[in-house]
C-alpha atoms as a PDB file:
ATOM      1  CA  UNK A   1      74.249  83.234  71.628  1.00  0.00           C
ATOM      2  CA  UNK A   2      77.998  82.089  71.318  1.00  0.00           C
ATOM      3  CA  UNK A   3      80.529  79.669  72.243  1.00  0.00           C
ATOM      4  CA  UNK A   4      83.607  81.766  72.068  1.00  0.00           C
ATOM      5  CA  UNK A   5      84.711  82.305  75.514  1.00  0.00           C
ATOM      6  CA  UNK A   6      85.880  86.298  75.996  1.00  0.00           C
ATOM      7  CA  UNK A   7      88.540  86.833  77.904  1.00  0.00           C
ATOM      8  CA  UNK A   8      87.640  90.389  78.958  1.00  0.00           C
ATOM      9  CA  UNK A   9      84.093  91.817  78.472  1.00  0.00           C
ATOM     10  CA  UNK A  10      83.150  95.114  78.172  1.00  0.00           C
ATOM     11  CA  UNK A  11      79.936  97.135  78.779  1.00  0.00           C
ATOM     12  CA  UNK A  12      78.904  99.485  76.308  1.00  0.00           C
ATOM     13  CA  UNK A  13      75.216  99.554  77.120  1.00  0.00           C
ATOM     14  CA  UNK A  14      73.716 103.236  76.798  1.00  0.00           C
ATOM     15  CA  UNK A  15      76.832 104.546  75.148  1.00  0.00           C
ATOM     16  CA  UNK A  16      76.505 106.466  71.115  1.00  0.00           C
ATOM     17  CA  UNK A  17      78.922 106.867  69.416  1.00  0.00           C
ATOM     18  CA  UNK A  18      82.337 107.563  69.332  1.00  0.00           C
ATOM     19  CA  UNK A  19      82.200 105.763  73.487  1.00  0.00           C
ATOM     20  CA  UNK A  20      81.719 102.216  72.369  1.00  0.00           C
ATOM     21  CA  UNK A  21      84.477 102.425  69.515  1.00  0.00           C
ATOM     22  CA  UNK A  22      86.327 103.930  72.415  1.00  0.00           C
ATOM     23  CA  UNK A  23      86.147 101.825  74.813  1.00  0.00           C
ATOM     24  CA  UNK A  24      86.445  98.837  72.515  1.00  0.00           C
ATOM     25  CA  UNK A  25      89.880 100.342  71.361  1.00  0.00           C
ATOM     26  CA  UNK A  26      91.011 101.059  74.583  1.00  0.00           C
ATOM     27  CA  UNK A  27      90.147  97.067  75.962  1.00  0.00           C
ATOM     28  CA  UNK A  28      92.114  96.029  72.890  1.00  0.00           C
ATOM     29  CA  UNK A  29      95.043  97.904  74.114  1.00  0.00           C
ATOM     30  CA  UNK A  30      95.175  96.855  77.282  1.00  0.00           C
ATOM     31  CA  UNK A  31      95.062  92.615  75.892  1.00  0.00           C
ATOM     32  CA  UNK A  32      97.113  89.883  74.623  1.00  0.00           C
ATOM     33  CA  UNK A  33      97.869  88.861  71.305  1.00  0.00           C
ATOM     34  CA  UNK A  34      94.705  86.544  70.466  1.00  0.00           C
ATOM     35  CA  UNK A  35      93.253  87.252  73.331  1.00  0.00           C
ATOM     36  CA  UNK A  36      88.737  88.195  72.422  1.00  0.00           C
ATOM     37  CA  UNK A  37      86.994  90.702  73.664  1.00  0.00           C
ATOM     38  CA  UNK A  38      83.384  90.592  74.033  1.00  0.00           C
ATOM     39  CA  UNK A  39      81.406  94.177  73.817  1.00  0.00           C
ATOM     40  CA  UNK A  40      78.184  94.714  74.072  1.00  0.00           C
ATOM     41  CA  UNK A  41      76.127  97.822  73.011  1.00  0.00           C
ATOM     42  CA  UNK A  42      73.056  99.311  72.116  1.00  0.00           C
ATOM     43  CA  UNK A  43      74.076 101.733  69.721  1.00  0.00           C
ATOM     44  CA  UNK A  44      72.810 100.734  66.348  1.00  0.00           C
ATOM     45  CA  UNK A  45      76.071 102.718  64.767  1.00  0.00           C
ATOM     46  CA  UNK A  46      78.389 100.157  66.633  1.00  0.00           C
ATOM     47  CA  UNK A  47      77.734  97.411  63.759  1.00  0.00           C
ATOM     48  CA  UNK A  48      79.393  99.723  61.056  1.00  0.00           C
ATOM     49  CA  UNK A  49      81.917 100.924  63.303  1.00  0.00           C
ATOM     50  CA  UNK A  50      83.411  98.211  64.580  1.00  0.00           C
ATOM     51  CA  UNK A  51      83.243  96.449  60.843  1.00  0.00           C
ATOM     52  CA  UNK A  52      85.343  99.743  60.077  1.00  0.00           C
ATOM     53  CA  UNK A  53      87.634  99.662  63.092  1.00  0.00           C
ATOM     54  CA  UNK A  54      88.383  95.860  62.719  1.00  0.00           C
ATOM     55  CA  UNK A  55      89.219  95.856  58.965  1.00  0.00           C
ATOM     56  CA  UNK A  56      91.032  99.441  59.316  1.00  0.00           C
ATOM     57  CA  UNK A  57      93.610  97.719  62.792  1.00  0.00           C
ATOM     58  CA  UNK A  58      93.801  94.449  61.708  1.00  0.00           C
ATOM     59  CA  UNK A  59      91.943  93.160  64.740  1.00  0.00           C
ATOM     60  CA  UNK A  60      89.630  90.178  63.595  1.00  0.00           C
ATOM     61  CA  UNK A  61      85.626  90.352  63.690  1.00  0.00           C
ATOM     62  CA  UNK A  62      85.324  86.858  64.989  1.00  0.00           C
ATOM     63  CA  UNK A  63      81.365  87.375  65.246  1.00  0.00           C
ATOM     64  CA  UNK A  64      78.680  89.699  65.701  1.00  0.00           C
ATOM     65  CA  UNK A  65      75.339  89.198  66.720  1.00  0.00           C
ATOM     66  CA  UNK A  66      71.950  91.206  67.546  1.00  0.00           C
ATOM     67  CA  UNK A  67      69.202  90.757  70.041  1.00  0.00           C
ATOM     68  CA  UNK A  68      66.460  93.050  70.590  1.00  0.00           C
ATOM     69  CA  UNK A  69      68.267  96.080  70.598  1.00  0.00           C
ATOM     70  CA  UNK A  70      71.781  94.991  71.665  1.00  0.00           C
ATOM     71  CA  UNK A  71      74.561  94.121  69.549  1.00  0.00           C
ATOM     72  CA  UNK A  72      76.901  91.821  70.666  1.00  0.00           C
ATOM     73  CA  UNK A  73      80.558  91.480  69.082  1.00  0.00           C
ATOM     74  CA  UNK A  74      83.302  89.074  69.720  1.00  0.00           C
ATOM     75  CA  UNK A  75      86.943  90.435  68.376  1.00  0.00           C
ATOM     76  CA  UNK A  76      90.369  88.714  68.361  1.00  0.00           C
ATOM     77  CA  UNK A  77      93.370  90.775  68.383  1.00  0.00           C
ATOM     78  CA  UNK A  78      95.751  90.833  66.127  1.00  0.00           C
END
């Protein structure tokens, strides 16, 4: 799907929300400056929330994708 290598992935699969915003948050806070995250999910909520969470922390969106019924998204941090 992508070229953007992820320095940490994360499993969100089966999760509704809030656990993948969660999760993601948590991942974030445990990286590097610039360091991306990949997380993947199957909760069709994710897409607004992490739109929401990125544009509310400052964390950059670098891509998000869907297949079938998993969303995949890609985030830098700030």
């Amino acid at each position: 799907m992508s070229d953007i290598k992820a320095d940490r992935i994360i499993d969100c699969r089966g999760l509704n929300c809030p656990l993948p915003i969660l999760k993601t948050k948590k991942a974030i806070d445990a990286m590097n400056s610039g360091e991306i995250l990949k997380m993947v999910s199957t909760d069709p909520g994710s897409k607004s929330d992490i739109t929401a969470w990125t544009n509310r922390t400052g964390n950059e969106l670098l891509e998000a994708g869907q297949d079938g019924d998993e969303y995949t998204y890609y985030i830098r941090k700030k």
